[in-house]
PDB file of N, CA and C in Angstrom:
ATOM      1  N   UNK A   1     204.054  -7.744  13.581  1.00  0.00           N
ATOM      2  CA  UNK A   1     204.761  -7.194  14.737  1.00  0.00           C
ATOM      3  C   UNK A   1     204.331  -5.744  14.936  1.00  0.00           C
ATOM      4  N   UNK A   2     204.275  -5.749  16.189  1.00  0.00           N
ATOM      5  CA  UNK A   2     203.631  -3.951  16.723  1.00  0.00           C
ATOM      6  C   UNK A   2     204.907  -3.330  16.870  1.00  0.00           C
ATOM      7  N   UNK A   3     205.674  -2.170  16.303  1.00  0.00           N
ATOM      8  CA  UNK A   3     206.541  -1.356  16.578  1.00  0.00           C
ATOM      9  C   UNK A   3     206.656  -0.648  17.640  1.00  0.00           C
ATOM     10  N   UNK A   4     207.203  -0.519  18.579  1.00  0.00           N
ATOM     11  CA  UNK A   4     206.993  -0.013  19.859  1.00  0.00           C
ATOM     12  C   UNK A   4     208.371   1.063  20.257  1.00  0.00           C
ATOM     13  N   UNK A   5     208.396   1.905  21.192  1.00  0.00           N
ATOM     14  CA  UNK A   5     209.649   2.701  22.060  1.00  0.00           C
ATOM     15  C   UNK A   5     209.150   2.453  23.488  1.00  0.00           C
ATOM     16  N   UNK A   6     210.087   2.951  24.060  1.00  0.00           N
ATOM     17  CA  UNK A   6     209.942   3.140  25.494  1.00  0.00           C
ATOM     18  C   UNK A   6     210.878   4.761  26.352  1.00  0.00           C
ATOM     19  N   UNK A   7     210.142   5.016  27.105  1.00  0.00           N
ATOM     20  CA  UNK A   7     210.358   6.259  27.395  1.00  0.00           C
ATOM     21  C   UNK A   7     210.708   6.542  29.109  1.00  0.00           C
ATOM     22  N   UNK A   8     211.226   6.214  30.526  1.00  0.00           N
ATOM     23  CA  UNK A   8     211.353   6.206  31.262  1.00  0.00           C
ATOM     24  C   UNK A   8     212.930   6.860  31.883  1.00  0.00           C
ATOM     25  N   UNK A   9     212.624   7.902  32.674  1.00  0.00           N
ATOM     26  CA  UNK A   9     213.964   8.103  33.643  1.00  0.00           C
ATOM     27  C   UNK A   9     214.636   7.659  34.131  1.00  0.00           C
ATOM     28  N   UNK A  10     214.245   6.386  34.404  1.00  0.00           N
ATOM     29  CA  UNK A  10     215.148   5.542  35.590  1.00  0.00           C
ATOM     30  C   UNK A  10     215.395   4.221  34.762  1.00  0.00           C
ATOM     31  N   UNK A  11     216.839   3.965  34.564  1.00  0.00           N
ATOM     32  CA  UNK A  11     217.407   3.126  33.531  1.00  0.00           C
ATOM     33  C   UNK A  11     216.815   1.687  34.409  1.00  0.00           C
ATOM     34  N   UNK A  12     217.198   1.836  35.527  1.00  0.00           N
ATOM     35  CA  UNK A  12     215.871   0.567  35.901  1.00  0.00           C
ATOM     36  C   UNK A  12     215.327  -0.190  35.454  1.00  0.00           C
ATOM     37  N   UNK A  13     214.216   1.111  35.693  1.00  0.00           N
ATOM     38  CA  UNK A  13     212.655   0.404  35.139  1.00  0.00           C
ATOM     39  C   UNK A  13     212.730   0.248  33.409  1.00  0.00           C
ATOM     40  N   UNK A  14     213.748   1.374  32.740  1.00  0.00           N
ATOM     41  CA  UNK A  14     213.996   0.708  31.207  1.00  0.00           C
ATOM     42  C   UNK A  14     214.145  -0.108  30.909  1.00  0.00           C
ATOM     43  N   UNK A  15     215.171  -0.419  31.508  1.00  0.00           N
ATOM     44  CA  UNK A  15     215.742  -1.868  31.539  1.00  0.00           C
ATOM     45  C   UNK A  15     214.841  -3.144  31.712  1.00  0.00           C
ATOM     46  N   UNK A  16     214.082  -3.295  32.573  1.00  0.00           N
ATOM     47  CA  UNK A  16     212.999  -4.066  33.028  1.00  0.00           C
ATOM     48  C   UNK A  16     211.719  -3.977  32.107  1.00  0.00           C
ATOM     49  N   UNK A  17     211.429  -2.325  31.455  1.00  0.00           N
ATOM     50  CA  UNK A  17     210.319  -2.712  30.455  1.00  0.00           C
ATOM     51  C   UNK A  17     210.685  -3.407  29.402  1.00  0.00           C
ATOM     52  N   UNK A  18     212.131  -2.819  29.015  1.00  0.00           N
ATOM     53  CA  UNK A  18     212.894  -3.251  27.882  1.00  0.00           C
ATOM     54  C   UNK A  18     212.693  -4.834  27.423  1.00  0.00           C
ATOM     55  N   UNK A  19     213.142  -5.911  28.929  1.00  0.00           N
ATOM     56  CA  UNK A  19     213.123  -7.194  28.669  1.00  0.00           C
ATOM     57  C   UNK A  19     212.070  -7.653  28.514  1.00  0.00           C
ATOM     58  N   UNK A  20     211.021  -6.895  29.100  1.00  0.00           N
ATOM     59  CA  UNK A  20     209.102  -7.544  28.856  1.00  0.00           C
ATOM     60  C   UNK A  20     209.198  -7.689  27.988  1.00  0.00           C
ATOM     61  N   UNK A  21     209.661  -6.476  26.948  1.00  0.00           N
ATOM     62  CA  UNK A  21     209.200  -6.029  25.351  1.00  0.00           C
ATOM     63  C   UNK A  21     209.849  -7.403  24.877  1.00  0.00           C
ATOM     64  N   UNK A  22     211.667  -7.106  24.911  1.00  0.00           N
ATOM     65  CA  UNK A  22     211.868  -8.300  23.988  1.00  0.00           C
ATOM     66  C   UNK A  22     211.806  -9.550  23.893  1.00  0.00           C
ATOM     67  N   UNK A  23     210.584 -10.482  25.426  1.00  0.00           N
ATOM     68  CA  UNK A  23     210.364 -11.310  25.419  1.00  0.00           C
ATOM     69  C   UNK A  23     209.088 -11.452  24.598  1.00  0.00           C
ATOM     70  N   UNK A  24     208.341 -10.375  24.262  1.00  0.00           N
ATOM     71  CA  UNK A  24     206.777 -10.559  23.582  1.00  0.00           C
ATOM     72  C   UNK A  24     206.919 -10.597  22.165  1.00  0.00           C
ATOM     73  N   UNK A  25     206.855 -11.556  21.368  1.00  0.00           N
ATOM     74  CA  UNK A  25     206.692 -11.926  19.968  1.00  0.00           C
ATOM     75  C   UNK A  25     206.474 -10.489  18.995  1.00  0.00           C
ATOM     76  N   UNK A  26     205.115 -10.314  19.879  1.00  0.00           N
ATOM     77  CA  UNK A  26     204.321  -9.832  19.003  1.00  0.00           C
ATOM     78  C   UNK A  26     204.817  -8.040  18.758  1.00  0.00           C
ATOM     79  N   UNK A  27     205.641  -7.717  19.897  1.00  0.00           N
ATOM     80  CA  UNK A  27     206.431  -6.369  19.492  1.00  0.00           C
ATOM     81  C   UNK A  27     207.531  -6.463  19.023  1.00  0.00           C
ATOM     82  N   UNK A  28     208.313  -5.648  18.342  1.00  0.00           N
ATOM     83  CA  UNK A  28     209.395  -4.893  17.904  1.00  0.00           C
ATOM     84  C   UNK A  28     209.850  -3.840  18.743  1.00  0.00           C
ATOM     85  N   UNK A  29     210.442  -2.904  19.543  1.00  0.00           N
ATOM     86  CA  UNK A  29     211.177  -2.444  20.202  1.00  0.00           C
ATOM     87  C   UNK A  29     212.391  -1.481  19.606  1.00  0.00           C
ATOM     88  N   UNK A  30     211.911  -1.095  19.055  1.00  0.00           N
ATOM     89  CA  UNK A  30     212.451   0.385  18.301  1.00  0.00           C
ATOM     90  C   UNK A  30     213.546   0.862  18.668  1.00  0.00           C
ATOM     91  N   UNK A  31     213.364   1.704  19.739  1.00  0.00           N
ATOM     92  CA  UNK A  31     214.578   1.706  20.652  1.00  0.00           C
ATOM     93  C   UNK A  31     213.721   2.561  21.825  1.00  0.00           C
ATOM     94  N   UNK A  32     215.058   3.214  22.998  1.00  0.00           N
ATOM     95  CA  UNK A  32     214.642   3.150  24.109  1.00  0.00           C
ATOM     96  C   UNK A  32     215.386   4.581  24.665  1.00  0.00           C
ATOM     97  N   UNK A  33     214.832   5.757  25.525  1.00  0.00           N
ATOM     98  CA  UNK A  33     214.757   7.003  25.694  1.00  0.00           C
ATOM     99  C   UNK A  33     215.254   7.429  27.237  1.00  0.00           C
ATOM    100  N   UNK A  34     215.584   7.850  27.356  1.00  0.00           N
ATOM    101  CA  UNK A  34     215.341   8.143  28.853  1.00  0.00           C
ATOM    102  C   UNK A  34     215.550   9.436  29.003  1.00  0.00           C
ATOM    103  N   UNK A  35     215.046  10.484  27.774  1.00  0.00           N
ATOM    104  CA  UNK A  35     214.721  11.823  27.919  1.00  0.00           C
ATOM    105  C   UNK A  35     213.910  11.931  26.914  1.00  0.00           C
ATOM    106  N   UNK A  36     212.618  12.331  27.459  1.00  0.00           N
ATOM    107  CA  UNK A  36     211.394  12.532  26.974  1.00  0.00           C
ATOM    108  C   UNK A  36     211.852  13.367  25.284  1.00  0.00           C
ATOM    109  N   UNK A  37     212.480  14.556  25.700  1.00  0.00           N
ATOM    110  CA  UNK A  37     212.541  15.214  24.290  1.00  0.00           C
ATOM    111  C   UNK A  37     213.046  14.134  22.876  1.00  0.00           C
ATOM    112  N   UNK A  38     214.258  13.401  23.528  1.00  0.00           N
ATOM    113  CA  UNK A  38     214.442  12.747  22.567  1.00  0.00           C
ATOM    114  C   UNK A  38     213.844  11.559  22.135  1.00  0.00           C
ATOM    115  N   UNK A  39     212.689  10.952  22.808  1.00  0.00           N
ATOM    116  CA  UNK A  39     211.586   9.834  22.230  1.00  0.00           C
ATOM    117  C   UNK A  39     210.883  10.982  21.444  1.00  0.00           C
ATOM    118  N   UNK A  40     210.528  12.172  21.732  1.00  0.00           N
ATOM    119  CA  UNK A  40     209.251  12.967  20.964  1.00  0.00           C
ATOM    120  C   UNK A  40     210.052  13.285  19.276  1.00  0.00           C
ATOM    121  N   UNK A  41     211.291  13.529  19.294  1.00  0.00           N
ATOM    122  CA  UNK A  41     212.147  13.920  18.464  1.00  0.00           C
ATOM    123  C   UNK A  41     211.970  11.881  17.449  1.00  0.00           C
ATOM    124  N   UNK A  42     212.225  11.262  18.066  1.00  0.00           N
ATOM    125  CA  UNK A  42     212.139  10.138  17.387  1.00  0.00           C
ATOM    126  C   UNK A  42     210.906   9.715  16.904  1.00  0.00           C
ATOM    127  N   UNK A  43     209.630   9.940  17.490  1.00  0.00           N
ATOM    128  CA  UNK A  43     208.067   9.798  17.028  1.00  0.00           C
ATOM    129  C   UNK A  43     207.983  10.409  16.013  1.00  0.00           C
ATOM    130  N   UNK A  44     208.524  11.789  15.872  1.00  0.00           N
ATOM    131  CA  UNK A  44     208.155  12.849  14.467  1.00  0.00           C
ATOM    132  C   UNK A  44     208.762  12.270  13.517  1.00  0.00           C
ATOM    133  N   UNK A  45     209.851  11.249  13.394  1.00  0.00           N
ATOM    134  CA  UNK A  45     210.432  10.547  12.171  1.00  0.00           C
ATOM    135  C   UNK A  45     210.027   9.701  12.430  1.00  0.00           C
ATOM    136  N   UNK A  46     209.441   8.661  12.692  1.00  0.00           N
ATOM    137  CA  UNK A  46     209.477   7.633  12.846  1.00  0.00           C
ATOM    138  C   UNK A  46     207.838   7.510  13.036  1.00  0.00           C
ATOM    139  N   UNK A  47     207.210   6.495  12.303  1.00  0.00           N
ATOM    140  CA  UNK A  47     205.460   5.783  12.422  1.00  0.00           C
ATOM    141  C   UNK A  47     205.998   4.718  13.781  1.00  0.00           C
ATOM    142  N   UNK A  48     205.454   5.005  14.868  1.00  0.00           N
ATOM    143  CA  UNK A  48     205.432   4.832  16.110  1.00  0.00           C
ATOM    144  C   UNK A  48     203.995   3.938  16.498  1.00  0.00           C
ATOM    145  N   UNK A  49     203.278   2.787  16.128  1.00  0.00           N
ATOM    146  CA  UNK A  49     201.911   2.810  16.822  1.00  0.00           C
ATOM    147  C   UNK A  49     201.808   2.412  18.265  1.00  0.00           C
ATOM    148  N   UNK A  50     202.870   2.311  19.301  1.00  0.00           N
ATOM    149  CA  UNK A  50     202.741   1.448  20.732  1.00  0.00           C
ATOM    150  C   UNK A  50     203.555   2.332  21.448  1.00  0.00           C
ATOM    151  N   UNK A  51     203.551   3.160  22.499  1.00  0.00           N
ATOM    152  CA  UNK A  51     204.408   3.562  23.363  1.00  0.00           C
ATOM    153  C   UNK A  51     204.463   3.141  24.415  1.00  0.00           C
ATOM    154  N   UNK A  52     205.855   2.994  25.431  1.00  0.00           N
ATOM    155  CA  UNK A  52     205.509   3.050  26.882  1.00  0.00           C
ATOM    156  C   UNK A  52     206.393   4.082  27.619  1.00  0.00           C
ATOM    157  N   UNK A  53     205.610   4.947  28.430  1.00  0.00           N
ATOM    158  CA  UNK A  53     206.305   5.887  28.325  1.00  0.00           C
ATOM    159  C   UNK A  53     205.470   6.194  30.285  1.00  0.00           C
ATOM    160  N   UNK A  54     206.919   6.343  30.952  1.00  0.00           N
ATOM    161  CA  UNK A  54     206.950   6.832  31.857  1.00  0.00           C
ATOM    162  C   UNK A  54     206.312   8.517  32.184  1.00  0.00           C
ATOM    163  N   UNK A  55     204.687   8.798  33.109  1.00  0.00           N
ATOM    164  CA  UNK A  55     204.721   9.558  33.085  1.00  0.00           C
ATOM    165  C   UNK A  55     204.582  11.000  34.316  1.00  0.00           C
ATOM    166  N   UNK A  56     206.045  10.420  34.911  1.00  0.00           N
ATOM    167  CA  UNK A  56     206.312  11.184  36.265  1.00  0.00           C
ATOM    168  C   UNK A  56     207.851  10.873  36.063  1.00  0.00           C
ATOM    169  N   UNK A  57     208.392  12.043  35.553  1.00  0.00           N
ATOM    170  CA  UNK A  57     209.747  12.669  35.401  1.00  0.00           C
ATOM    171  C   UNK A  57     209.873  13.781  35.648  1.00  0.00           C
ATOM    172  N   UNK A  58     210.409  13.888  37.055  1.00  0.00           N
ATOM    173  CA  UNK A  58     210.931  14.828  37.854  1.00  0.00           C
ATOM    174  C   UNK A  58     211.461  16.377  36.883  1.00  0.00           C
ATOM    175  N   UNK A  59     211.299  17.413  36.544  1.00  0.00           N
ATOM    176  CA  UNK A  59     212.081  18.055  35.763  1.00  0.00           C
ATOM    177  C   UNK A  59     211.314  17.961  34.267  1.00  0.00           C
ATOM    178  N   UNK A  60     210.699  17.130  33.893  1.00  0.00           N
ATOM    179  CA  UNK A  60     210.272  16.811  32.399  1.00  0.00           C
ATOM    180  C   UNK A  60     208.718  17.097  32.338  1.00  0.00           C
ATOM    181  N   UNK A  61     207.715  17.632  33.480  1.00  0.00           N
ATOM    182  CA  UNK A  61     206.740  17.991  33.942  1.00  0.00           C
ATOM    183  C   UNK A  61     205.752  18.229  32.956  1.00  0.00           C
ATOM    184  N   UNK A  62     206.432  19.968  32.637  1.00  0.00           N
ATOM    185  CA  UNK A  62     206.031  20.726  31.558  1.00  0.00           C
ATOM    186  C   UNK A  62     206.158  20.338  30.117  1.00  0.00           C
ATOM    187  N   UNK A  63     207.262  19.346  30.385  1.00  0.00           N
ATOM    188  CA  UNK A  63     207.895  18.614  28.326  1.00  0.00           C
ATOM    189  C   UNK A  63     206.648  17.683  28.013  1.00  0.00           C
ATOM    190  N   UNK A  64     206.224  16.867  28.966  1.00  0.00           N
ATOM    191  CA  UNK A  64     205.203  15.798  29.275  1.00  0.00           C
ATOM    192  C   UNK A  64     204.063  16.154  29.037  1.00  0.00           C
ATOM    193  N   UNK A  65     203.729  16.891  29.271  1.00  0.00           N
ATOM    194  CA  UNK A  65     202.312  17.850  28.976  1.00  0.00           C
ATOM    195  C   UNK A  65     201.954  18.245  26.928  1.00  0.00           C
ATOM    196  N   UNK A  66     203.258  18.415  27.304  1.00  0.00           N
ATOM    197  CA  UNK A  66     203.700  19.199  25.412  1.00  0.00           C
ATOM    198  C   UNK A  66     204.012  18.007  24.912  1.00  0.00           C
ATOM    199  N   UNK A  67     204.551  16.808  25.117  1.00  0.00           N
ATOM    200  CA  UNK A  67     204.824  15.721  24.583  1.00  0.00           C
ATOM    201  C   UNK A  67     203.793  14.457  24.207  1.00  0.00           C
ATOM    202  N   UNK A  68     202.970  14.610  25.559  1.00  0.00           N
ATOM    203  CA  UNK A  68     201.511  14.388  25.221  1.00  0.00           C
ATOM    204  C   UNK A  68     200.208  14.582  24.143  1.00  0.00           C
ATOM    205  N   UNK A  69     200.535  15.904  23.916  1.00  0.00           N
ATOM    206  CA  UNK A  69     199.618  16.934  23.198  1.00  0.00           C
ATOM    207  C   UNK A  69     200.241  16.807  21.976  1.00  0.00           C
ATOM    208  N   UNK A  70     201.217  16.198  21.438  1.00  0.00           N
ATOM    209  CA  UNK A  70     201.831  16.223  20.105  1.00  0.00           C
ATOM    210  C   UNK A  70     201.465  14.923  19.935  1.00  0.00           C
ATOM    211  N   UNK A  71     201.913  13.723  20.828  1.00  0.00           N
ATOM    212  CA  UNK A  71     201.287  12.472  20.219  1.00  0.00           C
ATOM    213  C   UNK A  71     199.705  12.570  19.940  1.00  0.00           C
ATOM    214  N   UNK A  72     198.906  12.662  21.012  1.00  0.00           N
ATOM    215  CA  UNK A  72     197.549  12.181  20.921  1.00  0.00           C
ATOM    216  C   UNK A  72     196.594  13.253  19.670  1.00  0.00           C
ATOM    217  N   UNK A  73     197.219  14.468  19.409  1.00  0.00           N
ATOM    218  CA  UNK A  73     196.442  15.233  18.063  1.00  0.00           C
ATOM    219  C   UNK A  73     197.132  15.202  17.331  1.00  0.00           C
ATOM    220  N   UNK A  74     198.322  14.666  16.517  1.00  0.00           N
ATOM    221  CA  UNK A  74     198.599  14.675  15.514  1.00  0.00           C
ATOM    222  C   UNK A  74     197.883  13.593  14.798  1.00  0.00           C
ATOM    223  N   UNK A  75     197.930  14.022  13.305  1.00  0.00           N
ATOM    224  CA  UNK A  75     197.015  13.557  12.237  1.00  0.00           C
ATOM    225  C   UNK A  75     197.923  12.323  11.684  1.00  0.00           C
ATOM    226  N   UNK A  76     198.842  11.133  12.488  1.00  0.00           N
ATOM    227  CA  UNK A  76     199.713  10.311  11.836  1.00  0.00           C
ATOM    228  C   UNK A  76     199.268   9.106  12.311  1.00  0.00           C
ATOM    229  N   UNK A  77     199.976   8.131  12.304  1.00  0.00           N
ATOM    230  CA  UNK A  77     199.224   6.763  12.856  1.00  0.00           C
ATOM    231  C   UNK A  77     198.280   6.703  13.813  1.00  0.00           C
ATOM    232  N   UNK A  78     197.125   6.073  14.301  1.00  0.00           N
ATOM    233  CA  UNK A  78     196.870   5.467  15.204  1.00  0.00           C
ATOM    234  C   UNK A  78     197.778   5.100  15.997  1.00  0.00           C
ATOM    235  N   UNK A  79     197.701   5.963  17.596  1.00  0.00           N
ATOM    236  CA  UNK A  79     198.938   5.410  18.396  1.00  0.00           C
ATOM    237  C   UNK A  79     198.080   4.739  19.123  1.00  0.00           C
ATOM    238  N   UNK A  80     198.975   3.733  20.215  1.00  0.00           N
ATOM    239  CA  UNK A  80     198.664   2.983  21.662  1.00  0.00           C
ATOM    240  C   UNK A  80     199.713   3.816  22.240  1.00  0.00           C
ATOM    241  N   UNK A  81     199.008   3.981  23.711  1.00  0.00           N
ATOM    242  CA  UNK A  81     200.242   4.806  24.802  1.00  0.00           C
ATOM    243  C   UNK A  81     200.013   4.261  26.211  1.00  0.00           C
ATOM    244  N   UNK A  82     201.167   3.626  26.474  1.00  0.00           N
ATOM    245  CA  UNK A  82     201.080   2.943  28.173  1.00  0.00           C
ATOM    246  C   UNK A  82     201.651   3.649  28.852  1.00  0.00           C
ATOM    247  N   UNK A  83     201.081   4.315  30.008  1.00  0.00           N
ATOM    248  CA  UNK A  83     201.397   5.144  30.689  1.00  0.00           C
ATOM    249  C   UNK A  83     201.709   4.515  31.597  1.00  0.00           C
ATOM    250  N   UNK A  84     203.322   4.612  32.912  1.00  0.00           N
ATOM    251  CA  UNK A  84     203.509   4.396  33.726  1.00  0.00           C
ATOM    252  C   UNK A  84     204.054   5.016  34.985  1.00  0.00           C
ATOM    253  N   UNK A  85     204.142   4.984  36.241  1.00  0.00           N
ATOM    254  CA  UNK A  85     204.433   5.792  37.285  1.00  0.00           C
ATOM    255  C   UNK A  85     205.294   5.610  38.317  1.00  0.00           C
TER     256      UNK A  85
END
C-alpha cells in the first residue's frame, strides 16, 4: 500500500479526492488538510511517499511556494506529488 495525504481548500473537491483515494486498493490515505501549513506540519512527522495537493489556494500563495520547496529538497523519502487546480 502507497501512503498518501491530501491537501485542498475546498472541502468539495476533498471530499471527492478523498473517495477516489479510498476506493483505490493500492493507497492508504493518511489523512486529509485543508490548510496547507498543517499537511506541511504533518509531512515533517510523518514518511509521506504520495501527495495530492491542491495548488491554487487563494491566500496560501506564498505558503505554497515554501511548502513546495520543503517537500521536493528535503533529504527524506522519495515523494510522488499530484498537483491540482
Amino acid at each position: 500500500m502507497i501512503k498518501c495525504i491530501a491537501i485542498n481548500d475546498e472541502p468539495p473537491v476533498l471530499d471527492l479526492v478523498k473517495g477516489h483515494i479510498e476506493k483505490t486498493e493500492e493507497l492508504e490515505l493518511l489523512a486529509v488538510f485543508n490548510d496547507p501549513i498543517e499537511g506541511l506540519a504533518f509531512i515533517q512527522k510523518e514518511k509521506v511517499p504520495l501527495l495530492f495537493l491542491d495548488i491554487n489556494m487563494p491566500g496560501y500563495k506564498s505558503h505554497l511556494h515554501f511548502f513546495l520547496s520543503r517537500i521536493c529538497f528535503r533529504k527524506l523519502s522519495s515523494r510522488h506529488i499530484r498537483l491540482s487546480t
